[in-house]
Every structure is written in C-alpha cells, then in structure tokens.
C-alpha atoms as a PDB file:
ATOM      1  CA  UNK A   1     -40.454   8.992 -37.773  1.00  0.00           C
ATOM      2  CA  UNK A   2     -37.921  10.549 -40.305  1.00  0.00           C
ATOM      3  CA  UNK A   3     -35.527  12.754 -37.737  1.00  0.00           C
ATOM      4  CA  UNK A   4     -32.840  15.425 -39.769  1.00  0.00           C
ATOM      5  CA  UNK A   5     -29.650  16.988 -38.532  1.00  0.00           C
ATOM      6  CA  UNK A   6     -27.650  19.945 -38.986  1.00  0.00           C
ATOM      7  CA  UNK A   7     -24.512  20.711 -38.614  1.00  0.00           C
ATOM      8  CA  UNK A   8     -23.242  23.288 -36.345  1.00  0.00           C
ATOM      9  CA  UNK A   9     -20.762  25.953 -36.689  1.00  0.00           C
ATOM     10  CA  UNK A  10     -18.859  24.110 -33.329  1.00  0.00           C
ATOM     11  CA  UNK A  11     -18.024  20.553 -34.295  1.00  0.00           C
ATOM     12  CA  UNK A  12     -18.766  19.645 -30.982  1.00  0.00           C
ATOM     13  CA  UNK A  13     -22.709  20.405 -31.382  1.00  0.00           C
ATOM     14  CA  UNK A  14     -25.661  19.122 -34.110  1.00  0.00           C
ATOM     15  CA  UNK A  15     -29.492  19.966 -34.403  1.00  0.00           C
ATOM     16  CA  UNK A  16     -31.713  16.971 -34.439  1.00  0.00           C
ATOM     17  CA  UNK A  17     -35.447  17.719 -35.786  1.00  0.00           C
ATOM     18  CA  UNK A  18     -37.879  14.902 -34.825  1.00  0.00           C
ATOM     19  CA  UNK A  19     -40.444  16.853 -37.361  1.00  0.00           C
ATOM     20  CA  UNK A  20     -43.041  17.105 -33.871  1.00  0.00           C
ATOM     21  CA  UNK A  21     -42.806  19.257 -31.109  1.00  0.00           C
ATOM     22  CA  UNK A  22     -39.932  18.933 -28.565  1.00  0.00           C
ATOM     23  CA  UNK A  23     -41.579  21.854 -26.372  1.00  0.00           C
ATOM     24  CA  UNK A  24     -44.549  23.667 -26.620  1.00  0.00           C
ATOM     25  CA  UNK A  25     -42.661  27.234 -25.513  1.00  0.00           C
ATOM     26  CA  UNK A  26     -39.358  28.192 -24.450  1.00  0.00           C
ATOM     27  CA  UNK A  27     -36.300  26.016 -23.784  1.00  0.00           C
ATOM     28  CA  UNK A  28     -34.489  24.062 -21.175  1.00  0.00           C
ATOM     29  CA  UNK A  29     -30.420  22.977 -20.999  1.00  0.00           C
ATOM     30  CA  UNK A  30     -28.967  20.119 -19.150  1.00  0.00           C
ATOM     31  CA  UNK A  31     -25.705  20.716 -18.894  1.00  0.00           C
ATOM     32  CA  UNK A  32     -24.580  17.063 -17.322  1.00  0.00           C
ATOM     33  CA  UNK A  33     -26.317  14.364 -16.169  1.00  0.00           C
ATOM     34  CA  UNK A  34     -27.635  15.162 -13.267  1.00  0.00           C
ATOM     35  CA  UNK A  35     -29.486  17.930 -14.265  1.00  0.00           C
ATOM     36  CA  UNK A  36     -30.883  15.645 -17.102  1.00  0.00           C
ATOM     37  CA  UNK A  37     -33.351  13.740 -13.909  1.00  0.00           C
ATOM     38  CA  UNK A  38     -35.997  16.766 -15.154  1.00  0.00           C
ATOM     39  CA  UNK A  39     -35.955  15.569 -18.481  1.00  0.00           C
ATOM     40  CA  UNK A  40     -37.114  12.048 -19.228  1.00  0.00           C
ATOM     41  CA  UNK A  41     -35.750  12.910 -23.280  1.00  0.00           C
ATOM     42  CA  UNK A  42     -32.355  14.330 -21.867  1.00  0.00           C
ATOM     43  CA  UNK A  43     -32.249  11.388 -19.723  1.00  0.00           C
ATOM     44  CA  UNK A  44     -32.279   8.844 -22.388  1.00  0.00           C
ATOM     45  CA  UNK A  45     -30.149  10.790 -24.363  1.00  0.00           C
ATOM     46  CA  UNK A  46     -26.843  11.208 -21.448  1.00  0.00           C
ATOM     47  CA  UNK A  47     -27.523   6.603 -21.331  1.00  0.00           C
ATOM     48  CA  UNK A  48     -25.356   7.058 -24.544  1.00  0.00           C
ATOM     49  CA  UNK A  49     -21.919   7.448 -23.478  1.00  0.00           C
ATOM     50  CA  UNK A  50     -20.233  10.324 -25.673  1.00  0.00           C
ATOM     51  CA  UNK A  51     -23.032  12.791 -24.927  1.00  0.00           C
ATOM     52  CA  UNK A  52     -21.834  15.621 -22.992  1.00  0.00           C
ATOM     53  CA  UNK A  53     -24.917  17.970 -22.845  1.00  0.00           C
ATOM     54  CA  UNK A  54     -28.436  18.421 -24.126  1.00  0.00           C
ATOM     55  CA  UNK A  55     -30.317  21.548 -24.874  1.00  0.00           C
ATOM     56  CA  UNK A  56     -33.724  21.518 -26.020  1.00  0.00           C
ATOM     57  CA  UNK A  57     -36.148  23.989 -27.799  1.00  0.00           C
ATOM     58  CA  UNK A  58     -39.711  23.825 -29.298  1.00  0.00           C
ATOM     59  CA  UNK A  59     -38.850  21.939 -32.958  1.00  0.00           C
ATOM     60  CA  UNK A  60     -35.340  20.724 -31.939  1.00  0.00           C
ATOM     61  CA  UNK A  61     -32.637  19.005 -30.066  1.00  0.00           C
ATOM     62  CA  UNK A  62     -29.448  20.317 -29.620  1.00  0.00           C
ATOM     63  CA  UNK A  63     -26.645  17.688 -28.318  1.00  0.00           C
ATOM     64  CA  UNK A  64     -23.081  18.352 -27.481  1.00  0.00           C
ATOM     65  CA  UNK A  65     -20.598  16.054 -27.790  1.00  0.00           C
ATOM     66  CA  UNK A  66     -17.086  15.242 -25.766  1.00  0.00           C
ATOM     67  CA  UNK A  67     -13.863  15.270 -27.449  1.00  0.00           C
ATOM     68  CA  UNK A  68     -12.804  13.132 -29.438  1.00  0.00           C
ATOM     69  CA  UNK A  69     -16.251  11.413 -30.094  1.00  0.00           C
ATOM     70  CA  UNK A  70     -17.279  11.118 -33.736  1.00  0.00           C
ATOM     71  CA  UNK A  71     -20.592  11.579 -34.823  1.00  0.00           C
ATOM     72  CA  UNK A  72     -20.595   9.133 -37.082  1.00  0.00           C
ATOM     73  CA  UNK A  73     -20.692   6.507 -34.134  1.00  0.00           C
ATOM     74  CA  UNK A  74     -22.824   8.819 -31.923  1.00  0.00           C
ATOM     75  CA  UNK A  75     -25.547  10.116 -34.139  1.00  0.00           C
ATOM     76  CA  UNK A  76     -27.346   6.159 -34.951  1.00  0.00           C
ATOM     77  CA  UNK A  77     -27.582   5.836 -30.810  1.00  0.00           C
ATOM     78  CA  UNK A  78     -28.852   9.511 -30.342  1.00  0.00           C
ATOM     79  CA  UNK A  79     -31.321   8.967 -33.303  1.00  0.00           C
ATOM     80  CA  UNK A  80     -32.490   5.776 -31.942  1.00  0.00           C
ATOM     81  CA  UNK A  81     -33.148   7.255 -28.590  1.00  0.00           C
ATOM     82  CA  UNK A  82     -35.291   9.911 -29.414  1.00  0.00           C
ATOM     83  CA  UNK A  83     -37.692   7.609 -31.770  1.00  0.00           C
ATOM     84  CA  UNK A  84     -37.510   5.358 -28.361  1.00  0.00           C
ATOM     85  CA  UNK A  85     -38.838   8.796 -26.112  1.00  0.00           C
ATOM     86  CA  UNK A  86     -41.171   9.687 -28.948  1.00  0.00           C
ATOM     87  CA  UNK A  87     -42.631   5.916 -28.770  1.00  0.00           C
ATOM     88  CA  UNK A  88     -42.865   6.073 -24.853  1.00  0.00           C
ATOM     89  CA  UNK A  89     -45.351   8.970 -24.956  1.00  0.00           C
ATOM     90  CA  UNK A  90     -43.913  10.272 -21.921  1.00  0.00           C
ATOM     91  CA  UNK A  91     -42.982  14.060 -21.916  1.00  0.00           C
ATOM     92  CA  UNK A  92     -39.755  15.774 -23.297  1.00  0.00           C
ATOM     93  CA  UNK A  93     -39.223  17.363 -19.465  1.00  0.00           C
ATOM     94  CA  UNK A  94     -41.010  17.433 -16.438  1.00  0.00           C
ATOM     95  CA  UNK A  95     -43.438  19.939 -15.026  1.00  0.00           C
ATOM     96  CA  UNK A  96     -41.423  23.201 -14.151  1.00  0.00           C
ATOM     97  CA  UNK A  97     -38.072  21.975 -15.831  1.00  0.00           C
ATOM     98  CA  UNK A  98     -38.867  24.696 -18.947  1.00  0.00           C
ATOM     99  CA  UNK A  99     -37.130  28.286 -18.909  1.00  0.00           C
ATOM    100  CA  UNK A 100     -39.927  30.471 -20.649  1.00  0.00           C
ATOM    101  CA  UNK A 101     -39.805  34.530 -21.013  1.00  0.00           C
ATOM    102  CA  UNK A 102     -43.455  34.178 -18.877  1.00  0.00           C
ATOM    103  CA  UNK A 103     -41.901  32.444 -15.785  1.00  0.00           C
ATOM    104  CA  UNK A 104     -38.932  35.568 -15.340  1.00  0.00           C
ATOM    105  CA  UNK A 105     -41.413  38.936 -16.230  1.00  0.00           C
ATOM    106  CA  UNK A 106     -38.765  42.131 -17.294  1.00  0.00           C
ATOM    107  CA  UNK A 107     -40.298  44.538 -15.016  1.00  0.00           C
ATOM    108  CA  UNK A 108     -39.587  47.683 -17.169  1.00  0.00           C
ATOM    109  CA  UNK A 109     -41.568  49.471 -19.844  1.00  0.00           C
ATOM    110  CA  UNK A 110     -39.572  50.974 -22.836  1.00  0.00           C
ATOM    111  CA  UNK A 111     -39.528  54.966 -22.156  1.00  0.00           C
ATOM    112  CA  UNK A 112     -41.059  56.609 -25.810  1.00  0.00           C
ATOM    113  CA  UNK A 113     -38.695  59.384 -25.376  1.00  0.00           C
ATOM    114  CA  UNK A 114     -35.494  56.060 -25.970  1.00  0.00           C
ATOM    115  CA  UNK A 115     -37.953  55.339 -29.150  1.00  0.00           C
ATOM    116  CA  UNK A 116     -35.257  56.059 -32.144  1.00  0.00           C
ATOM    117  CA  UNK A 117     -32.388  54.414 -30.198  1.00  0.00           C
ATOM    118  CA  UNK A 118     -34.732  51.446 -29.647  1.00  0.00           C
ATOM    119  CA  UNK A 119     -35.074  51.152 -33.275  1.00  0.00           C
ATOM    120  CA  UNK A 120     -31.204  51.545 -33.837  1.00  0.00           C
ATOM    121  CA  UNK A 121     -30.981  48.462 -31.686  1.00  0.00           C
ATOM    122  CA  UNK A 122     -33.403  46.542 -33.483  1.00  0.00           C
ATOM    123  CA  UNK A 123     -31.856  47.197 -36.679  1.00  0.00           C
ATOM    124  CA  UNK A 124     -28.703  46.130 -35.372  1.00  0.00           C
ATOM    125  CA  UNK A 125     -29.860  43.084 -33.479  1.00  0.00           C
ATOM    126  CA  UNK A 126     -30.874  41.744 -36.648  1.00  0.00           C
ATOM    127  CA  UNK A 127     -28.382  42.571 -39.183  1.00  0.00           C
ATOM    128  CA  UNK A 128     -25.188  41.667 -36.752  1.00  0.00           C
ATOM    129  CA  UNK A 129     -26.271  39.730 -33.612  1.00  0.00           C
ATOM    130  CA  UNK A 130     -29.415  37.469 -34.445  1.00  0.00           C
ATOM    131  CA  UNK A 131     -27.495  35.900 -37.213  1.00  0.00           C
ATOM    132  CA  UNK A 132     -24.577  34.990 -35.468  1.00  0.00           C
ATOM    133  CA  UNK A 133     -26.708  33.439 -32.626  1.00  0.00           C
ATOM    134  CA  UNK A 134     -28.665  31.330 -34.846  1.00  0.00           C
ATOM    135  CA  UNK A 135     -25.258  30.059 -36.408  1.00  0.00           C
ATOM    136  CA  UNK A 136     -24.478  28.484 -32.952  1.00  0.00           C
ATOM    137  CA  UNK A 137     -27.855  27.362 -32.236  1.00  0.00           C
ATOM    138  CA  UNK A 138     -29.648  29.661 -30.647  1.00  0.00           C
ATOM    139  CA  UNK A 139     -30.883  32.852 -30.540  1.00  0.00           C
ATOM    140  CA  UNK A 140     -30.088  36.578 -28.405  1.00  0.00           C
ATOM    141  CA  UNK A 141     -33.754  38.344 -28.086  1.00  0.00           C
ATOM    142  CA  UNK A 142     -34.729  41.917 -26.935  1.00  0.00           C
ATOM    143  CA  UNK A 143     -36.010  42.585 -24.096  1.00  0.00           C
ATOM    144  CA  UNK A 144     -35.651  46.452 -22.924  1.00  0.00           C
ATOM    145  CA  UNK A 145     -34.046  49.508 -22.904  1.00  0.00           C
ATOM    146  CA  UNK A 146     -33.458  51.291 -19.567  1.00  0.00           C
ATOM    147  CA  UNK A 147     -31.233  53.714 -18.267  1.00  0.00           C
ATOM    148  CA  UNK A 148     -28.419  52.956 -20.737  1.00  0.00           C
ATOM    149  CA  UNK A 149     -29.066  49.312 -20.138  1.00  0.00           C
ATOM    150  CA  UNK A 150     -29.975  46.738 -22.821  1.00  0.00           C
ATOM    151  CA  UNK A 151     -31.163  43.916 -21.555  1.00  0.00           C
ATOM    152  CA  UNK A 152     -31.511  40.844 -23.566  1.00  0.00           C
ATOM    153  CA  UNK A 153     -32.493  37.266 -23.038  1.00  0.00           C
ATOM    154  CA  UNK A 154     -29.740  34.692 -24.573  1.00  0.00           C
ATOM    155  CA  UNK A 155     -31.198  31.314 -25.423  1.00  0.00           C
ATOM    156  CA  UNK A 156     -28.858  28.236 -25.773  1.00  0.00           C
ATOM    157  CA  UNK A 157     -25.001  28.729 -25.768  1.00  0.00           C
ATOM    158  CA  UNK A 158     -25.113  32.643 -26.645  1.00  0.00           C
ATOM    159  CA  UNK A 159     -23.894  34.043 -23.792  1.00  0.00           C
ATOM    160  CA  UNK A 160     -20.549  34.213 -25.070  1.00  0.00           C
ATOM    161  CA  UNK A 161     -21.746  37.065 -27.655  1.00  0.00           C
ATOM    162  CA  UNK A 162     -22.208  39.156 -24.445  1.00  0.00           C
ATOM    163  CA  UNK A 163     -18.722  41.110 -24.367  1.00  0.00           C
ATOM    164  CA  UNK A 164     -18.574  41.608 -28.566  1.00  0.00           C
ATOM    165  CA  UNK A 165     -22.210  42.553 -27.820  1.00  0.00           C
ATOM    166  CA  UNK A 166     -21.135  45.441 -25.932  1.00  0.00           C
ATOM    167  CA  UNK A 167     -18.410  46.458 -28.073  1.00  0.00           C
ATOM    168  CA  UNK A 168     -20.284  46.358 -30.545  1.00  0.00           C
ATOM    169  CA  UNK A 169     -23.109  48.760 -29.054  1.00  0.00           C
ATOM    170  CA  UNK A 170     -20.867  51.022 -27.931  1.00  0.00           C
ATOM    171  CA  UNK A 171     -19.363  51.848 -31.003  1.00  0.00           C
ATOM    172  CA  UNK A 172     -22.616  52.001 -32.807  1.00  0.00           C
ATOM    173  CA  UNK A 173     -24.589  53.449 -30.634  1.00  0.00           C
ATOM    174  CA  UNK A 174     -23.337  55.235 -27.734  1.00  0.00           C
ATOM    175  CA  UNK A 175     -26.392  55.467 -25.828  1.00  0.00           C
ATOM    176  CA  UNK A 176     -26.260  52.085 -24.966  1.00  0.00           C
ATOM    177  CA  UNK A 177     -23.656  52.262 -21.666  1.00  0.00           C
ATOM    178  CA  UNK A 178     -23.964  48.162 -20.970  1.00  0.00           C
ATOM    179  CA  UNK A 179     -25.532  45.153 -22.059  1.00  0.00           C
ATOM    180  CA  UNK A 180     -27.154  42.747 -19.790  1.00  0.00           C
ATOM    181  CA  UNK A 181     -29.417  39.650 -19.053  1.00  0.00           C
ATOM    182  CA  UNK A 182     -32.548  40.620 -18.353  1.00  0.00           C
ATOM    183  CA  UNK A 183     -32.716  38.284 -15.203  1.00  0.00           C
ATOM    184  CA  UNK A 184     -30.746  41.023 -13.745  1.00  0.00           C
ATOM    185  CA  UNK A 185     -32.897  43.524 -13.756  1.00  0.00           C
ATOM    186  CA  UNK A 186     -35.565  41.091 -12.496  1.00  0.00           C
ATOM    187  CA  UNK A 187     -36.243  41.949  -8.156  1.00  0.00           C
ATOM    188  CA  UNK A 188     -35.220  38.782  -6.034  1.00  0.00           C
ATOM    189  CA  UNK A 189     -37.354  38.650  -3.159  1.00  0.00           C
ATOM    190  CA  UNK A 190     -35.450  35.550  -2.051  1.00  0.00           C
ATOM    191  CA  UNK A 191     -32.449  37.938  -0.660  1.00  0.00           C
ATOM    192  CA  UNK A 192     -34.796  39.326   1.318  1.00  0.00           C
ATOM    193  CA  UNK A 193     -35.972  36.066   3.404  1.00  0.00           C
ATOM    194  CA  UNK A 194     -35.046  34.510   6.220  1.00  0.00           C
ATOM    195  CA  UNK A 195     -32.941  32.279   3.911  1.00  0.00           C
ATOM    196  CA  UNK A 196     -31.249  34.831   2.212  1.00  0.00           C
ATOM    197  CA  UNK A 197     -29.901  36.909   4.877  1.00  0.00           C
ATOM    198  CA  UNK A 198     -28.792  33.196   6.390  1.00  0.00           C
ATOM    199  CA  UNK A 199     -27.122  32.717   3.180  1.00  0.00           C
ATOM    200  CA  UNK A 200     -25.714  36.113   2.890  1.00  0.00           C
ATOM    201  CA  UNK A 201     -24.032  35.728   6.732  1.00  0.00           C
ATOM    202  CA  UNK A 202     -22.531  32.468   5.812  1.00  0.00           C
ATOM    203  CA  UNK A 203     -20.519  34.214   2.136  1.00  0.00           C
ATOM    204  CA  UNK A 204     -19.529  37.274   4.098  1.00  0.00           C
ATOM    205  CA  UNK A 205     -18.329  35.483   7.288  1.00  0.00           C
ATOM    206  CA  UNK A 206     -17.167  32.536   5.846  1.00  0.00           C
ATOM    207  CA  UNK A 207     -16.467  32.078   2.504  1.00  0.00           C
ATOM    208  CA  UNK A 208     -15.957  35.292   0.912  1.00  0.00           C
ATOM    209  CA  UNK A 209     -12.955  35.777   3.602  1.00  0.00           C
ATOM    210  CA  UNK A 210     -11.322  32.619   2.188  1.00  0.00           C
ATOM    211  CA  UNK A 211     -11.918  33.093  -1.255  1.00  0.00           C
ATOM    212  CA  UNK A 212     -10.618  36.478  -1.078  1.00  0.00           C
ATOM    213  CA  UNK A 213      -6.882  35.567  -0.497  1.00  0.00           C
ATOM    214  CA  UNK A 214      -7.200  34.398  -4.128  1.00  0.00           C
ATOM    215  CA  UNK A 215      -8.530  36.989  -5.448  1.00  0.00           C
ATOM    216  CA  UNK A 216     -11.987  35.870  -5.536  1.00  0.00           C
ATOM    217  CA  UNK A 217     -15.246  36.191  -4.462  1.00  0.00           C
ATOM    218  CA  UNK A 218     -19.075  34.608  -4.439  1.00  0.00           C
ATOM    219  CA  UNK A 219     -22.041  36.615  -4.900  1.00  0.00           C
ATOM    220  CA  UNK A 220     -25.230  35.614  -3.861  1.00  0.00           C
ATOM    221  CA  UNK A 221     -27.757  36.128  -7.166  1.00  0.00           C
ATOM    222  CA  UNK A 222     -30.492  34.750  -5.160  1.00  0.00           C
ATOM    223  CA  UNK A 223     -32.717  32.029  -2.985  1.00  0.00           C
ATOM    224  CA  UNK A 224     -35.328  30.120  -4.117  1.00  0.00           C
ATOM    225  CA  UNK A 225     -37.430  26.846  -4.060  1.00  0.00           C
ATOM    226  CA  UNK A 226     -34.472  25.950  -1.022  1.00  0.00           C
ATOM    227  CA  UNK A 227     -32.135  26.470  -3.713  1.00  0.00           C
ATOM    228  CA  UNK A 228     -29.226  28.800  -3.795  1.00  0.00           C
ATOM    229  CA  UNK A 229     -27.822  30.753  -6.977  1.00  0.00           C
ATOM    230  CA  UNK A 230     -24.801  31.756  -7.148  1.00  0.00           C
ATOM    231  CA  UNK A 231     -21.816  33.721  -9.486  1.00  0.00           C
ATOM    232  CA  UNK A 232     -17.729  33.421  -8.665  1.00  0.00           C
ATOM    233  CA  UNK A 233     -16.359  36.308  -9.191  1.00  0.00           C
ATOM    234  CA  UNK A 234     -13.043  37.694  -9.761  1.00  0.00           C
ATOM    235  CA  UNK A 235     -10.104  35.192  -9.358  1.00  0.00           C
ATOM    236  CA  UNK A 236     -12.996  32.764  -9.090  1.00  0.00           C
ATOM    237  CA  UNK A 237     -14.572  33.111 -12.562  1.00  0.00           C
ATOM    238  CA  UNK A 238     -12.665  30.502 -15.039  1.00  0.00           C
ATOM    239  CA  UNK A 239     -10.868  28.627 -12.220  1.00  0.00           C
ATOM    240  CA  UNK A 240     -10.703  24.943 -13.053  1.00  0.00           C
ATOM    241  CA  UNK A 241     -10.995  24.066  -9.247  1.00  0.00           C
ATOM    242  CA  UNK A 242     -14.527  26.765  -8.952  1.00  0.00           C
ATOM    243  CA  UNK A 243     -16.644  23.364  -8.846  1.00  0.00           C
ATOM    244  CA  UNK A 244     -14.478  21.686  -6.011  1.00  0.00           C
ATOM    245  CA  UNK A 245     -14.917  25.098  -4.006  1.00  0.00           C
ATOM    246  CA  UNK A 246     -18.407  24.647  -4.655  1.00  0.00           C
ATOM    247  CA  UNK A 247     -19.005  21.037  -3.866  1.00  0.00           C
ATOM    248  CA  UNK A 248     -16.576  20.475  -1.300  1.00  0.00           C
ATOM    249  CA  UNK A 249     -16.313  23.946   0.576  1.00  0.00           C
ATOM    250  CA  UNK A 250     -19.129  26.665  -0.173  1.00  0.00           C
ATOM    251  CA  UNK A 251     -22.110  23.753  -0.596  1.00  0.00           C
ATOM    252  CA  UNK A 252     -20.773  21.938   2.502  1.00  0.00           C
ATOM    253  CA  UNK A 253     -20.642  25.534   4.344  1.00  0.00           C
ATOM    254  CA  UNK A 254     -24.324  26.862   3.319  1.00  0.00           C
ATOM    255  CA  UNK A 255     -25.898  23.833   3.624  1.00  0.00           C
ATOM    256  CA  UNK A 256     -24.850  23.202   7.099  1.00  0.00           C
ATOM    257  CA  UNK A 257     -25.668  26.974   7.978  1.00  0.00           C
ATOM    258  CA  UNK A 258     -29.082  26.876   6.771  1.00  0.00           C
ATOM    259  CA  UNK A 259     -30.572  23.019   7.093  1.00  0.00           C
ATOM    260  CA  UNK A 260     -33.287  24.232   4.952  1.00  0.00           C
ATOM    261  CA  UNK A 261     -31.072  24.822   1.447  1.00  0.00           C
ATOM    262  CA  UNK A 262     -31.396  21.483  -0.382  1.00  0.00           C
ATOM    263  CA  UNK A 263     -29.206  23.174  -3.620  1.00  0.00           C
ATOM    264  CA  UNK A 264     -26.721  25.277  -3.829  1.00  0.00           C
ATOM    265  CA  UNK A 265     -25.978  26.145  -7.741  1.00  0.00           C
ATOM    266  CA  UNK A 266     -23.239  27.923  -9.818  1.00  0.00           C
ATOM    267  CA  UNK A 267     -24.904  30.372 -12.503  1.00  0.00           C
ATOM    268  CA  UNK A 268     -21.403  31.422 -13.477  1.00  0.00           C
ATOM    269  CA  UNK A 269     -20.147  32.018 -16.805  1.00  0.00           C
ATOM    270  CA  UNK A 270     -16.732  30.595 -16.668  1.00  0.00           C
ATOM    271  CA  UNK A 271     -15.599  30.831 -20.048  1.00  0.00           C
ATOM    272  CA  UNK A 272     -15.549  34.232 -19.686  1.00  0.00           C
ATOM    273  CA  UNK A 273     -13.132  34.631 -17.096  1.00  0.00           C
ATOM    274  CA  UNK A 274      -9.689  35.112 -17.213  1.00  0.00           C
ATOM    275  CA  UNK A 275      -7.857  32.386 -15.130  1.00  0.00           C
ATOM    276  CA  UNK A 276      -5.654  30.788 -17.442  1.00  0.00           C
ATOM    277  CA  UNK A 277      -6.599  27.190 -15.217  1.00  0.00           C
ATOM    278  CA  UNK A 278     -10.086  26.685 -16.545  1.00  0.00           C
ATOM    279  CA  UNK A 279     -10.753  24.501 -19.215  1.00  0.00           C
ATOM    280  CA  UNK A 280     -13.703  24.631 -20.910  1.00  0.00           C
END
C-alpha cells in the first residue's frame, strides 16, 4: 500500500490518502479519544501519542496534531497504523458512527420565486467559500434557501467560516439575512418527549439559574438515543472551564434527574466565543 500526504494550510493538520476507500459516504470526526471507541481506524490512530484528533472522509484521513509535535516523528507511526487497519480488514468506523446528509433530511424545498438569488449564492459559494474550505480540509455545501436563511452543511473544521460567511453574504447579497447549519432548521422531536421536557426542567431550574450569574447560559439542542445535546451560550461559549461545568456540574445534574440519559454532549462552538479564558 503506497499512502500520500498533504500538507495543510494549519500546521497542526495533514491529509493521508491510503489510495482505497476510507468511507463509502459522508464523514465522521473524533475529536479525542474517547469518541475514537466508534472507530476501530481512529482508535489505532489516538495509540500514537502526539495525535490530537482524527477526522475521516470517503478517500482520506485527516489527523491533527498537538503542539509542539513534529511530523517528521509522527507521520512513520500514523502511516504504519493505517497499513496495520487496512491489513486487519476490520471497518474504518462502526455501524452508525458516520454523519451523512441522508441521516439529518433539510426539510425545506427551495421556493422558484428565490431562483436568481439562489444562483447568486451558488456563484458565490464557489468562487469565495468552497475554495477556502477545501484549503483547510474540508468542504461548506448548500443546502437551502428559506426565509432569508441559508443553510449550509460544513464538513470537517469549517465552521469557523460561519461569521465571514455572513459578512460576506450580506454585503453581496442582501437577501440573505443569516447563515446557518442546516441541522437547525431540522424538527427535534426529542424536545418533545418525556426526556426532553425532564431535561428542559432540570436547565431552567437548575442550571441555567447558576450559570446565569456569569453571564451564561445552556440550551438544550435536543434528546436522542438517551443522549443529550447541548450549546453554552453567552458567557459560557469560549470559557476554558465550559467542560468542567459540563462534566462535573450540568452532566452530574441531568443525569441524576433523568436515570435514563446515558450522555450528555457539548455541540458548542467555542472558538467562536468571546471569553478571553478559552484556549483552543
């Protein structure tokens, strides 16, 4: 097996292309090791101290590495686990571990009478933001136009074009009032469960008072598969102590609430906050 890399804008990141398929559709990011347990690939890679998180897509491999780390050590170790997964035969994740455009269905049509705006997007998706996805390794697609909304889907680390996105929209074309991830405009029938309104007591009694003082405060995105998804908000987007809240006080808090949450999950995106504490 003759596996190539590329070099990525961020230092911190490389492509690795095994020259077969990693997956047969979509994509699927382990951010740390734990998360890594659906991936049997991402698993091996994380064994390899230096790795600090693993994306994957359908012809490539996308590692991230910690400060400090040079590639020169890391990439013989990563390249020799990935012939070793390739050798094992076993797959590159486990069933249901794969984020695919299928699984989350945009439930809008695109209105004819937004047709020429639609096609001012396009053109400016891929003149100005496709390219500069692809530079950092992955890609921002369309996926509606509704009521002023855009709603895209970001794949790999492009969330951070969100905010330029919108700047960039708004002086271009007016029309567009916001741009958004299309899992937002997807419904969540898990608020509306047992579950969820369980959930939804605990943050407004509980947590949500406490967080408050700060500033802050947790939304509840929704409840699924006994797992709970949620954003900080506020003074709690970007703080460097969001995961201890989360581990040690709004996990602890939910889960003893509501026996039947197994996970409780941060969706946040911190970098985009404001608190001058968090550190990426």
């Amino acid at each position: 097996m003759f596996i190539q890399t590329e070099a990525m804008p961020d230092p911190t990141r490389m492509k690795f292309f095994p020259g077969e398929s990693v997956l047969p559709t979509g994509m699927a990011e382990f951010p740390d090791e734990e998360s890594a347990e659906r991936s049997p690939l991402a698993r091996r890679l994380f064994e390899i101290e230096g790795v600090d998180a693993v994306t994957l897509y359908d012809s490539f491999v996308t590692v991230t590495r910690e400060d400090g780390v040079d590639w020169q050590v890391l990439k013989p170790m990563i390249l020799g686990a990935i012939m070793d997964h390739y050798t094992s035969g076993e797959p590159a994740v486990l069933d249901g571990a794969v984020e695919t455009a299928e699984a989350l269905e945009y439930p809008y049509e695109d209105d004819p009478a937004d047709a020429e705006t639609i096609k001012r997007i396009h053109e400016l998706m891929e003149s100005r933001i496709r390219p500069a996805a692809q530079q950092m390794g992955g890609d921002v697609l369309y996926k509606g136009f509704h009521e002023g909304v855009f709603y895209v889907q970001f794949v790999g680390p492009t969330r951070a074009l969100a905010g330029g996105m919108a700047n960039l929209f708004a002086h271009f074309i007016p029309e567009v009032k916001s741009v958004k991830d299309y899992r937002d405009a997807i419904p969540k029938p898990g608020l509306d469960t047992e579950e969820g309104r369980a959930v939804q007591h605990v943050l407004e009694e509980r947590i949500n008072p406490a967080v408050a003082g700060h500033g802050g405060h947790v939304q509840l995105i929704d409840v699924r598969d006994r797992t709970v998804f949620l954003r900080f908000e506020g003074g709690c987007q970007g703080c460097g102590a969001a995961d201890v809240t989360l581990k040690q006080g709004v996990e602890v808090e939910i889960m003893s609430a509501v026996p039947t949450i197994t996970r409780v999950l941060d969706v946040t995106d911190h970098a985009a906050g404001t608190n001058p504490y968090y550190s990426a």
